[in-house]
PDB file of N, CA and C in Angstrom:
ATOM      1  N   UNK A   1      10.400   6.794   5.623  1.00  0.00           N
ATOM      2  CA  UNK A   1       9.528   7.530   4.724  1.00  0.00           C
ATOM      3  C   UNK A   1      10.393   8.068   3.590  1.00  0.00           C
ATOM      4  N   UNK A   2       9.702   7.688   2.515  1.00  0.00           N
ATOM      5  CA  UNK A   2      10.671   8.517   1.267  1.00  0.00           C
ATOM      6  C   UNK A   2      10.358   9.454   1.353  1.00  0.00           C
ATOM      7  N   UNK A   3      11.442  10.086   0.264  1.00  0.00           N
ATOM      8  CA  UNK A   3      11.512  12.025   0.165  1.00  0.00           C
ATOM      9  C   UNK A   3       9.986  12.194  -0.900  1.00  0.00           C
ATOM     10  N   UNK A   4       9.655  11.508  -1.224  1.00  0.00           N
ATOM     11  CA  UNK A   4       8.531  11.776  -2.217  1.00  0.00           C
ATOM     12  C   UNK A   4       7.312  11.714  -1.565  1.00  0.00           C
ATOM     13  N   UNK A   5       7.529  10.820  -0.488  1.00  0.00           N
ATOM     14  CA  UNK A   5       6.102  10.204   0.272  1.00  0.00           C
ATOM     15  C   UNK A   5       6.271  11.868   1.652  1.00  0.00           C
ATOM     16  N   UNK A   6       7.383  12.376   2.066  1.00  0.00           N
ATOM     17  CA  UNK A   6       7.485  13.352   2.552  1.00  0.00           C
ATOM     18  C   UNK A   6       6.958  14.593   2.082  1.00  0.00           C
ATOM     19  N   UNK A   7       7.473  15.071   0.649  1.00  0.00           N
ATOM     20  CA  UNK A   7       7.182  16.226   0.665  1.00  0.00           C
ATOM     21  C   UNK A   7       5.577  16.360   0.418  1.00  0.00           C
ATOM     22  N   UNK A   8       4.965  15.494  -0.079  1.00  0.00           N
ATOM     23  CA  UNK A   8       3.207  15.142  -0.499  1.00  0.00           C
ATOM     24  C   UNK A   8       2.884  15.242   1.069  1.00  0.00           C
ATOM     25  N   UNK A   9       2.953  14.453   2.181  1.00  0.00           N
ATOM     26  CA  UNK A   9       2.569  14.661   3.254  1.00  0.00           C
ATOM     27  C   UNK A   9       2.627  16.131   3.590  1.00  0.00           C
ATOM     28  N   UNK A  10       4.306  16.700   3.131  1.00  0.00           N
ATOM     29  CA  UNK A  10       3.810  18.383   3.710  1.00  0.00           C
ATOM     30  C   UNK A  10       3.328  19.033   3.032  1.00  0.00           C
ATOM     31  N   UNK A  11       3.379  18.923   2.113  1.00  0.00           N
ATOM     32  CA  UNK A  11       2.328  19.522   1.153  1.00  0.00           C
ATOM     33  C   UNK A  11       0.743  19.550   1.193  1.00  0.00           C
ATOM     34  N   UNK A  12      -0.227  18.299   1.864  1.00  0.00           N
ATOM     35  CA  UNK A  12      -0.891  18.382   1.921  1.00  0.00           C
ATOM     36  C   UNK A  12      -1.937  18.210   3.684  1.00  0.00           C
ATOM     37  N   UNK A  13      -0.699  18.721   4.295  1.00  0.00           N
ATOM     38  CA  UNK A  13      -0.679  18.052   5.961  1.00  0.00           C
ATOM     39  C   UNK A  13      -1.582  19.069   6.803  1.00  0.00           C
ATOM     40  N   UNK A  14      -2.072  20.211   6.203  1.00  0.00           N
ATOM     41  CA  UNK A  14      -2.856  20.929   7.082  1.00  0.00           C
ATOM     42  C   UNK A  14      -4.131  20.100   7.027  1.00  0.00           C
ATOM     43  N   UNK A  15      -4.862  20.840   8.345  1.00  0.00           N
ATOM     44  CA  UNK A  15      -6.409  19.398   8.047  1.00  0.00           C
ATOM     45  C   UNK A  15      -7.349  19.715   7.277  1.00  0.00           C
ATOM     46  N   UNK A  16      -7.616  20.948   6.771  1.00  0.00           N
ATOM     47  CA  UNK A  16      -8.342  20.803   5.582  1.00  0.00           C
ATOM     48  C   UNK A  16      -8.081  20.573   4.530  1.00  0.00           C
ATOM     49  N   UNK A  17      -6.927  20.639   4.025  1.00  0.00           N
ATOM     50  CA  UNK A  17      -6.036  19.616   2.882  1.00  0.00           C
ATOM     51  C   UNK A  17      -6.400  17.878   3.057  1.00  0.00           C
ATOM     52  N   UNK A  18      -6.113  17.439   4.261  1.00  0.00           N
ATOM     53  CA  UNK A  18      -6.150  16.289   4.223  1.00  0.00           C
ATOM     54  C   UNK A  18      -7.980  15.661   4.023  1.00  0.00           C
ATOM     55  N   UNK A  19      -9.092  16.518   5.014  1.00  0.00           N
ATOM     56  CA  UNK A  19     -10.350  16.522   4.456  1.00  0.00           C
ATOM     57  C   UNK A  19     -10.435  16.709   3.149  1.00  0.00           C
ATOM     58  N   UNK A  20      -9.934  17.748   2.475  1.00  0.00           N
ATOM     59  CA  UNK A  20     -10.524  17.489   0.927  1.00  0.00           C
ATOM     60  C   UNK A  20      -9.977  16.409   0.529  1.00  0.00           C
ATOM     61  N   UNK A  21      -8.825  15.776   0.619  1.00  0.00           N
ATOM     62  CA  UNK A  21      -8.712  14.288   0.006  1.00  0.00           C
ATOM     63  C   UNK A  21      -9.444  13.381   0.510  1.00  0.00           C
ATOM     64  N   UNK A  22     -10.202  12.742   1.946  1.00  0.00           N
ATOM     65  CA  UNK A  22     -10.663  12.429   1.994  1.00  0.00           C
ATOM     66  C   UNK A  22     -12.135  12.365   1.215  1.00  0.00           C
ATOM     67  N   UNK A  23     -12.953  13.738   1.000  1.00  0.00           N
ATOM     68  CA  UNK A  23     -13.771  14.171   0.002  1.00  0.00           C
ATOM     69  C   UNK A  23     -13.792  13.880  -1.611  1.00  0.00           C
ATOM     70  N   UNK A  24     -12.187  14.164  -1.642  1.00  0.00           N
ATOM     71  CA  UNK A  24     -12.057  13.343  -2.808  1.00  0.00           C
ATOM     72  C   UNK A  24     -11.752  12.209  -3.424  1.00  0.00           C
ATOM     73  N   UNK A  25     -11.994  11.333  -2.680  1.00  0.00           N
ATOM     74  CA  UNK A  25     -11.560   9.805  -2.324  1.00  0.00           C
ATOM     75  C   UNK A  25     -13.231   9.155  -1.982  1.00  0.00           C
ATOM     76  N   UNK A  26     -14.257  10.222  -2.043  1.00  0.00           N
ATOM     77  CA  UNK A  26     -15.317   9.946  -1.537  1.00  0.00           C
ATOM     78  C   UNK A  26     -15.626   9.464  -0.583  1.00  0.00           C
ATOM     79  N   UNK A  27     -14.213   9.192   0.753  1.00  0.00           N
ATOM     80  CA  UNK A  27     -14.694   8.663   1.876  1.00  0.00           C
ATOM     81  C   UNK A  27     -16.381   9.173   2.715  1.00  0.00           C
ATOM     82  N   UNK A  28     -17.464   8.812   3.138  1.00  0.00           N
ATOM     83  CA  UNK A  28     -18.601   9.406   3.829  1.00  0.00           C
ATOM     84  C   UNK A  28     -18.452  10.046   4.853  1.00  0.00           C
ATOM     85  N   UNK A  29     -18.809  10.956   5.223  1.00  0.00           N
ATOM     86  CA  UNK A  29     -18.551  11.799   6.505  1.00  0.00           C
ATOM     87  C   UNK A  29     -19.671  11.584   7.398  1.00  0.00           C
ATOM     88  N   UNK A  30     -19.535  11.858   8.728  1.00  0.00           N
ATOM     89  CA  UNK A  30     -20.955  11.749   9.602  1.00  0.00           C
ATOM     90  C   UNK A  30     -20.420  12.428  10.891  1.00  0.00           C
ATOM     91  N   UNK A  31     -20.928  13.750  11.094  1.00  0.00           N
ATOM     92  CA  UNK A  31     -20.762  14.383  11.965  1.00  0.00           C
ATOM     93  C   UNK A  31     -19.136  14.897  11.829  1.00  0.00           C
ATOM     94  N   UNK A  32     -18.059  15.091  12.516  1.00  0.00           N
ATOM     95  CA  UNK A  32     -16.542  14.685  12.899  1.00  0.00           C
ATOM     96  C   UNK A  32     -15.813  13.522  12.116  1.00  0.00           C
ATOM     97  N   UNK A  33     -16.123  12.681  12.014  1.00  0.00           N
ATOM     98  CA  UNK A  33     -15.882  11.358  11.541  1.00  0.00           C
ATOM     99  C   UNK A  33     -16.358  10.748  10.352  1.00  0.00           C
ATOM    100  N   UNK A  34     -15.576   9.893   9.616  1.00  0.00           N
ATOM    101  CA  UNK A  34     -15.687   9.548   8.526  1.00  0.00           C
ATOM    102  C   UNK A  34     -16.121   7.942   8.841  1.00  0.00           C
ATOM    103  N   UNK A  35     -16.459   7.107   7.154  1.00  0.00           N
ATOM    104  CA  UNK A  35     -16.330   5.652   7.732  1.00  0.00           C
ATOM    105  C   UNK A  35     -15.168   5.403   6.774  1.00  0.00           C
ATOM    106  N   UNK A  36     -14.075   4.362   7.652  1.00  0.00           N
ATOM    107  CA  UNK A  36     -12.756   3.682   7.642  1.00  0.00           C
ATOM    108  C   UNK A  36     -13.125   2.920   6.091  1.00  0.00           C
ATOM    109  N   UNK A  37     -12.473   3.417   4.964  1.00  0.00           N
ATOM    110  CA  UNK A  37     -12.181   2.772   3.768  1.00  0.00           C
ATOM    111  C   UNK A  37     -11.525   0.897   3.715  1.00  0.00           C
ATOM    112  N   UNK A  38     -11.569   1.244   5.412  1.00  0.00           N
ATOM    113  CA  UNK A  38     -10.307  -0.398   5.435  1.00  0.00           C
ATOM    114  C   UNK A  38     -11.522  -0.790   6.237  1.00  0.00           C
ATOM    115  N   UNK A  39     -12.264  -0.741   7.241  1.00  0.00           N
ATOM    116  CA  UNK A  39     -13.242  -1.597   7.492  1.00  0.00           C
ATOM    117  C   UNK A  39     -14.435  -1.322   7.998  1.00  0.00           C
ATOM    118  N   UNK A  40     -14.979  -0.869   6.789  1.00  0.00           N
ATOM    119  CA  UNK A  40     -16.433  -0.014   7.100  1.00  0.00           C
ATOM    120  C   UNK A  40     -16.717   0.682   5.593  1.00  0.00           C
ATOM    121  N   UNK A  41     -16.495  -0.150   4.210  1.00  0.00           N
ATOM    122  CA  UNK A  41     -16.766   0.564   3.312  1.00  0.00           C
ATOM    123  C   UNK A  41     -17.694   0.929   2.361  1.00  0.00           C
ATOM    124  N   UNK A  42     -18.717   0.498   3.697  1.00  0.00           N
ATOM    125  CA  UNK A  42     -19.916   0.437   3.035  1.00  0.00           C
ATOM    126  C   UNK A  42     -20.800   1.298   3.521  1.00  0.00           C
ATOM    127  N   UNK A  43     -20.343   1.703   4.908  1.00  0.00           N
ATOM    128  CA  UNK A  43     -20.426   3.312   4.926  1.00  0.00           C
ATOM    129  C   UNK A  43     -21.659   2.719   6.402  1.00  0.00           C
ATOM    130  N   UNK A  44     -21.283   1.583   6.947  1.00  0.00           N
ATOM    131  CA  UNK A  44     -22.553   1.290   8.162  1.00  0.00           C
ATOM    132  C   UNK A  44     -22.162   1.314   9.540  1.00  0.00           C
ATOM    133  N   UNK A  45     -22.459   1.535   9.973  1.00  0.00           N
ATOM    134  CA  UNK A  45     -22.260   1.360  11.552  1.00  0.00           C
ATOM    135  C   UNK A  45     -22.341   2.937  12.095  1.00  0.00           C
ATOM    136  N   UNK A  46     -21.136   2.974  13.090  1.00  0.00           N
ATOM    137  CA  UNK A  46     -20.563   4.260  13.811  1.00  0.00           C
ATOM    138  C   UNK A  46     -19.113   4.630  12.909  1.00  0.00           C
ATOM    139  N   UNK A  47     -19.055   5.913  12.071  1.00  0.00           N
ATOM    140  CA  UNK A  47     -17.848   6.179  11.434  1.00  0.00           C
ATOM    141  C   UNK A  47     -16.952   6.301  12.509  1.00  0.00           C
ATOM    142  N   UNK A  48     -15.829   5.670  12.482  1.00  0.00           N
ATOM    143  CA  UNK A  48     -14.808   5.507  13.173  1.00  0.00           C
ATOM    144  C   UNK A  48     -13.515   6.650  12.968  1.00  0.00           C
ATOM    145  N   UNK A  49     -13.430   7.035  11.677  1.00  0.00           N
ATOM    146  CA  UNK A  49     -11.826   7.445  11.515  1.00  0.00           C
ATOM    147  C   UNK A  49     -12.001   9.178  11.452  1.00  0.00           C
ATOM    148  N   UNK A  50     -10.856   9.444  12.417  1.00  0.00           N
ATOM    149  CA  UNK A  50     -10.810  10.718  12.426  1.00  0.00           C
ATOM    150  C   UNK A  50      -9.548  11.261  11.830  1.00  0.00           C
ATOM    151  N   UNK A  51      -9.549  12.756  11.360  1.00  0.00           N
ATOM    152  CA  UNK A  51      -8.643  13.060  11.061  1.00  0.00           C
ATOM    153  C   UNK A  51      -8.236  14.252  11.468  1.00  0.00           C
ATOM    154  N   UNK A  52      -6.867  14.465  11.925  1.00  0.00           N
ATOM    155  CA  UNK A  52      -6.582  15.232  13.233  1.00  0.00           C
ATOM    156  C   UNK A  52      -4.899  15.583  12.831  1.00  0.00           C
ATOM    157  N   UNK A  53      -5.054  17.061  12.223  1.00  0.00           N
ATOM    158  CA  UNK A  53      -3.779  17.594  12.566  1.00  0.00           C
ATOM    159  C   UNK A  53      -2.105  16.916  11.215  1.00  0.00           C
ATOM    160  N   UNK A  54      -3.390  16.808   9.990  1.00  0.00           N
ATOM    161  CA  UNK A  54      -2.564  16.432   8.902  1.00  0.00           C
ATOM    162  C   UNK A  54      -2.156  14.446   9.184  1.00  0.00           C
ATOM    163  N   UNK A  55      -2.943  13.757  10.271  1.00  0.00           N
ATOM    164  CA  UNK A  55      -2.867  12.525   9.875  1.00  0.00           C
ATOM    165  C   UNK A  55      -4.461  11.918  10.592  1.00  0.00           C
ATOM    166  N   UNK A  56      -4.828  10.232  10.167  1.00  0.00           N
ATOM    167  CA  UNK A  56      -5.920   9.618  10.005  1.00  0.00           C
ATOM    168  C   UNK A  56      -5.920   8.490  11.201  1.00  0.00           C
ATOM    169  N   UNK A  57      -6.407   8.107  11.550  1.00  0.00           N
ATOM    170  CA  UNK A  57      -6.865   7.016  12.784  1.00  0.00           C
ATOM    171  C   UNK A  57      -8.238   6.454  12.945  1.00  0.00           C
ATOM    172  N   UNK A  58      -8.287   5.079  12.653  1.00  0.00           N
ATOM    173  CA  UNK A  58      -9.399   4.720  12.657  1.00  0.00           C
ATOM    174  C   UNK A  58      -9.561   3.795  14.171  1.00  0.00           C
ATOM    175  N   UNK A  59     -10.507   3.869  14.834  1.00  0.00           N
ATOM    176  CA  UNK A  59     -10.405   3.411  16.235  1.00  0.00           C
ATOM    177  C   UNK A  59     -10.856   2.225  16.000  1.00  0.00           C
ATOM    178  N   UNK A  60     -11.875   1.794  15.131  1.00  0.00           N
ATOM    179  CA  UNK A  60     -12.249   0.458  15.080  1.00  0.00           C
ATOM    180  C   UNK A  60     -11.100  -0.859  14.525  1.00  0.00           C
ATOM    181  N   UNK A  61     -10.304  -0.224  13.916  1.00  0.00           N
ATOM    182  CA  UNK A  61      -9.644  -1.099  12.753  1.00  0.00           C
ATOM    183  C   UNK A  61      -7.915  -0.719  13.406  1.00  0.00           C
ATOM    184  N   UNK A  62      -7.961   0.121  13.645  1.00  0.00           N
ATOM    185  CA  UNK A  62      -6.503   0.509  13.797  1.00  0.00           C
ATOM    186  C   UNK A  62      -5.630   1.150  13.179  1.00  0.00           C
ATOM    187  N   UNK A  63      -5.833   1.349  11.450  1.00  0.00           N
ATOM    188  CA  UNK A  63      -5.649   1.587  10.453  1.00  0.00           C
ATOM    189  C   UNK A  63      -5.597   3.664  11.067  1.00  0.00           C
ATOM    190  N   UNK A  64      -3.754   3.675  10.534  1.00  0.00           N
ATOM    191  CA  UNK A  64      -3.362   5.451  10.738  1.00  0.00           C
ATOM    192  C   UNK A  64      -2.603   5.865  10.272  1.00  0.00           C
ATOM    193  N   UNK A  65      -2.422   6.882   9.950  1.00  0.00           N
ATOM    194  CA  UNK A  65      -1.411   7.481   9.148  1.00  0.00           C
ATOM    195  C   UNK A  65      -1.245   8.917   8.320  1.00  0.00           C
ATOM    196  N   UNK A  66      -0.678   8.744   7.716  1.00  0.00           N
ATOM    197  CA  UNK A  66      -0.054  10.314   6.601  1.00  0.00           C
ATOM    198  C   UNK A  66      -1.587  10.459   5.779  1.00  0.00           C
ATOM    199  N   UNK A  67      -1.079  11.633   4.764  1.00  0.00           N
ATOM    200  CA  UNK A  67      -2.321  11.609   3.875  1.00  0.00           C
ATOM    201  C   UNK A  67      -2.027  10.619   2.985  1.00  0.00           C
ATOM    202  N   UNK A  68      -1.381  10.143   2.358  1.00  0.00           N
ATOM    203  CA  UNK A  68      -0.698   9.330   1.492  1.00  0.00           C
ATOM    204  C   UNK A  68      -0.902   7.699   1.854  1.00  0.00           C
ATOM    205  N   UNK A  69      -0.690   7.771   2.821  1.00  0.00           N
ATOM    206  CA  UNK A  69      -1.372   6.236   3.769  1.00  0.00           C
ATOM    207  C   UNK A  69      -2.760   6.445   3.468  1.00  0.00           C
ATOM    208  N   UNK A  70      -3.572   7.272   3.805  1.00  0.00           N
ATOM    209  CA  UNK A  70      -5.420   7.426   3.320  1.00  0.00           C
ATOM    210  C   UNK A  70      -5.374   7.152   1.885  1.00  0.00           C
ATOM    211  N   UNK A  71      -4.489   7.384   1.037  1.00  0.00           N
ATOM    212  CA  UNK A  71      -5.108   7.493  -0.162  1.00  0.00           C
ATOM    213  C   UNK A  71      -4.716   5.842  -0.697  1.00  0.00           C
ATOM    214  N   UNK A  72      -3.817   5.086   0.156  1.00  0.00           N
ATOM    215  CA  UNK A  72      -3.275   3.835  -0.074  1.00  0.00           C
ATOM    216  C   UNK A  72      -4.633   3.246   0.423  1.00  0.00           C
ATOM    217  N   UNK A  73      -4.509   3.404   1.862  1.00  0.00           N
ATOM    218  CA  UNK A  73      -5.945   2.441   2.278  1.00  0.00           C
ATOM    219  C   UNK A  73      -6.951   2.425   1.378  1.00  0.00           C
ATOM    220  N   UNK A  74      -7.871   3.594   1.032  1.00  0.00           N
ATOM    221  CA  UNK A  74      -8.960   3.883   0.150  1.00  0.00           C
ATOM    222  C   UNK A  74      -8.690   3.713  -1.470  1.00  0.00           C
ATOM    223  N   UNK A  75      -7.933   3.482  -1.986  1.00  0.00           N
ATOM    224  CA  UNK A  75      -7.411   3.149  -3.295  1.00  0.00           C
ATOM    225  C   UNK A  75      -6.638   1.752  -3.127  1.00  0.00           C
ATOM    226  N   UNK A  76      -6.580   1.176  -2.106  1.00  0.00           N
ATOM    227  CA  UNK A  76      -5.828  -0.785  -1.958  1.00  0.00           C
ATOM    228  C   UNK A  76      -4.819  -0.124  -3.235  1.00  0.00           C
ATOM    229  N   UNK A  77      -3.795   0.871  -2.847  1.00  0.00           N
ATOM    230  CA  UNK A  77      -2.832   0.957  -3.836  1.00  0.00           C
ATOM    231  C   UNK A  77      -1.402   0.841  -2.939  1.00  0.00           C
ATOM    232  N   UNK A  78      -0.409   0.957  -4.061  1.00  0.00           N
ATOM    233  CA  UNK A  78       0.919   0.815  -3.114  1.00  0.00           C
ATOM    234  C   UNK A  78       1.305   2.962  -3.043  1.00  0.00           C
ATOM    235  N   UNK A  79       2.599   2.668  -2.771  1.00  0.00           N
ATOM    236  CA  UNK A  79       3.055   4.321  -2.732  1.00  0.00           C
ATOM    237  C   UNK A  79       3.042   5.029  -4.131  1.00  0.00           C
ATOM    238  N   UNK A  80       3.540   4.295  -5.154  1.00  0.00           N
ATOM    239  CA  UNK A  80       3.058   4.805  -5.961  1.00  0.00           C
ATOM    240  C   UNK A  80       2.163   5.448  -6.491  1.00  0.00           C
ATOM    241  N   UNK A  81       1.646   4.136  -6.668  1.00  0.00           N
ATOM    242  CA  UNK A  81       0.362   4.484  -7.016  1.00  0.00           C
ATOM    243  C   UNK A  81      -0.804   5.376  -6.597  1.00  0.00           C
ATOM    244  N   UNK A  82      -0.655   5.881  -4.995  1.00  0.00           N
ATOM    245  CA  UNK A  82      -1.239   6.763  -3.937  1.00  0.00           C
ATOM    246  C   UNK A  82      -0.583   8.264  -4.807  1.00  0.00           C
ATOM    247  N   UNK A  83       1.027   8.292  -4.777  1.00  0.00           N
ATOM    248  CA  UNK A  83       1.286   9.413  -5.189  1.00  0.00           C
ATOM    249  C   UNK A  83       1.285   9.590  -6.224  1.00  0.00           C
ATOM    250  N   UNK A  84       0.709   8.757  -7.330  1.00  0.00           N
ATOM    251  CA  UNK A  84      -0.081   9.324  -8.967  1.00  0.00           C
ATOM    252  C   UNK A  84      -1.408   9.409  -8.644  1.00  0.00           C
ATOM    253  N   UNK A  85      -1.847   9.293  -7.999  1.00  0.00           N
ATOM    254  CA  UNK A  85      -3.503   9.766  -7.663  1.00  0.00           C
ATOM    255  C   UNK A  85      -3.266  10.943  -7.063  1.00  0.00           C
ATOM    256  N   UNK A  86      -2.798  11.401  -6.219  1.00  0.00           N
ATOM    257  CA  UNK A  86      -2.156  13.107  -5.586  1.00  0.00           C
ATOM    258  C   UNK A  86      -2.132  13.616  -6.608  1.00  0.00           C
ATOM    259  N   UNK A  87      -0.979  13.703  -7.323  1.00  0.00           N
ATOM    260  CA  UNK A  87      -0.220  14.294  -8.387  1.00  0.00           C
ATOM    261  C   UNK A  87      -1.738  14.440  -9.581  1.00  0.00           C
ATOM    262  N   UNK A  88      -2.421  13.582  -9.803  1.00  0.00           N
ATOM    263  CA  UNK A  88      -3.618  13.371 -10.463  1.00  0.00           C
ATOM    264  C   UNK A  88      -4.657  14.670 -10.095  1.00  0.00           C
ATOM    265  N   UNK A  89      -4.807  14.485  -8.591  1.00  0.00           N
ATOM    266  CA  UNK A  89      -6.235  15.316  -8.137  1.00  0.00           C
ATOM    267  C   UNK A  89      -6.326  16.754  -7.857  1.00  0.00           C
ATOM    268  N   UNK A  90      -4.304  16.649  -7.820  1.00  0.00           N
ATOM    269  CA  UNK A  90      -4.596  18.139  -7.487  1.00  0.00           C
ATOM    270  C   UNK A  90      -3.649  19.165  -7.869  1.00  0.00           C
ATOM    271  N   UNK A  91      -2.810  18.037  -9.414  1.00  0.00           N
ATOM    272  CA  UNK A  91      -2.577  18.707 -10.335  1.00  0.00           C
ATOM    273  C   UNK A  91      -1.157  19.312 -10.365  1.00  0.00           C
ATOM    274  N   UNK A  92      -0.469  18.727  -9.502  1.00  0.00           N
ATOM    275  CA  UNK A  92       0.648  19.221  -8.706  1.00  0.00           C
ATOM    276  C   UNK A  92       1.626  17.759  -8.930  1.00  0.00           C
ATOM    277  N   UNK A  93       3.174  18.141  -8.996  1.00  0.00           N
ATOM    278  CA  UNK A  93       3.855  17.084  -8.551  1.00  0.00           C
ATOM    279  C   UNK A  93       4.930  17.548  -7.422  1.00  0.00           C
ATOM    280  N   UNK A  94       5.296  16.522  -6.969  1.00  0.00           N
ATOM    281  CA  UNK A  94       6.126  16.710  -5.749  1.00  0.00           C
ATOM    282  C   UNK A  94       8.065  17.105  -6.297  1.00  0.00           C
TER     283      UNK A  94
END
């Protein structure tokens, strides 16, 4: 893990930090659970991915990780590009 992809994770690793990015990523919520940006993005079935304790897990897909990994999955971006969308939403750089 880079030092950049680190300090954004602690920075945004409590779980309602990591819910509002999800929120702001427009992932759908349903009940506890969201639907998986990687396979379910159309928002049908049973939302699969939970998020628990500053990281993401989707049970259907497999797909887990940092907040920074969510914002890769849901944006098909690389690290970069995840951490100029951070730096973007919430106005902050690392």
């Amino acid at each position: 893990m880079t030092g950049e992809r680190q300090e954004w994770d602690q920075e945004v690793s409590a779980r309602h930090a990591v819910e509002k990015v999800a929120t702001d990523l427009g992932l759908q919520k349903e009940g506890e659970h969201y639907f998986c940006p990687g396979c379910q993005p159309l928002g049908k079935g049973n939302p699969e991915l939970a998020i628990k304790q500053g990281r993401f897990r989707c049970f259907a897909c497999g797909a887990e990780g940092d907040v920074v990994g969510l914002v890769k999955l849901a944006r098909h971006s690389d690290l970069q590009g995840a951490i100029a969308w951070l730096e973007k939403e919430t106005g902050e750089k690392s």
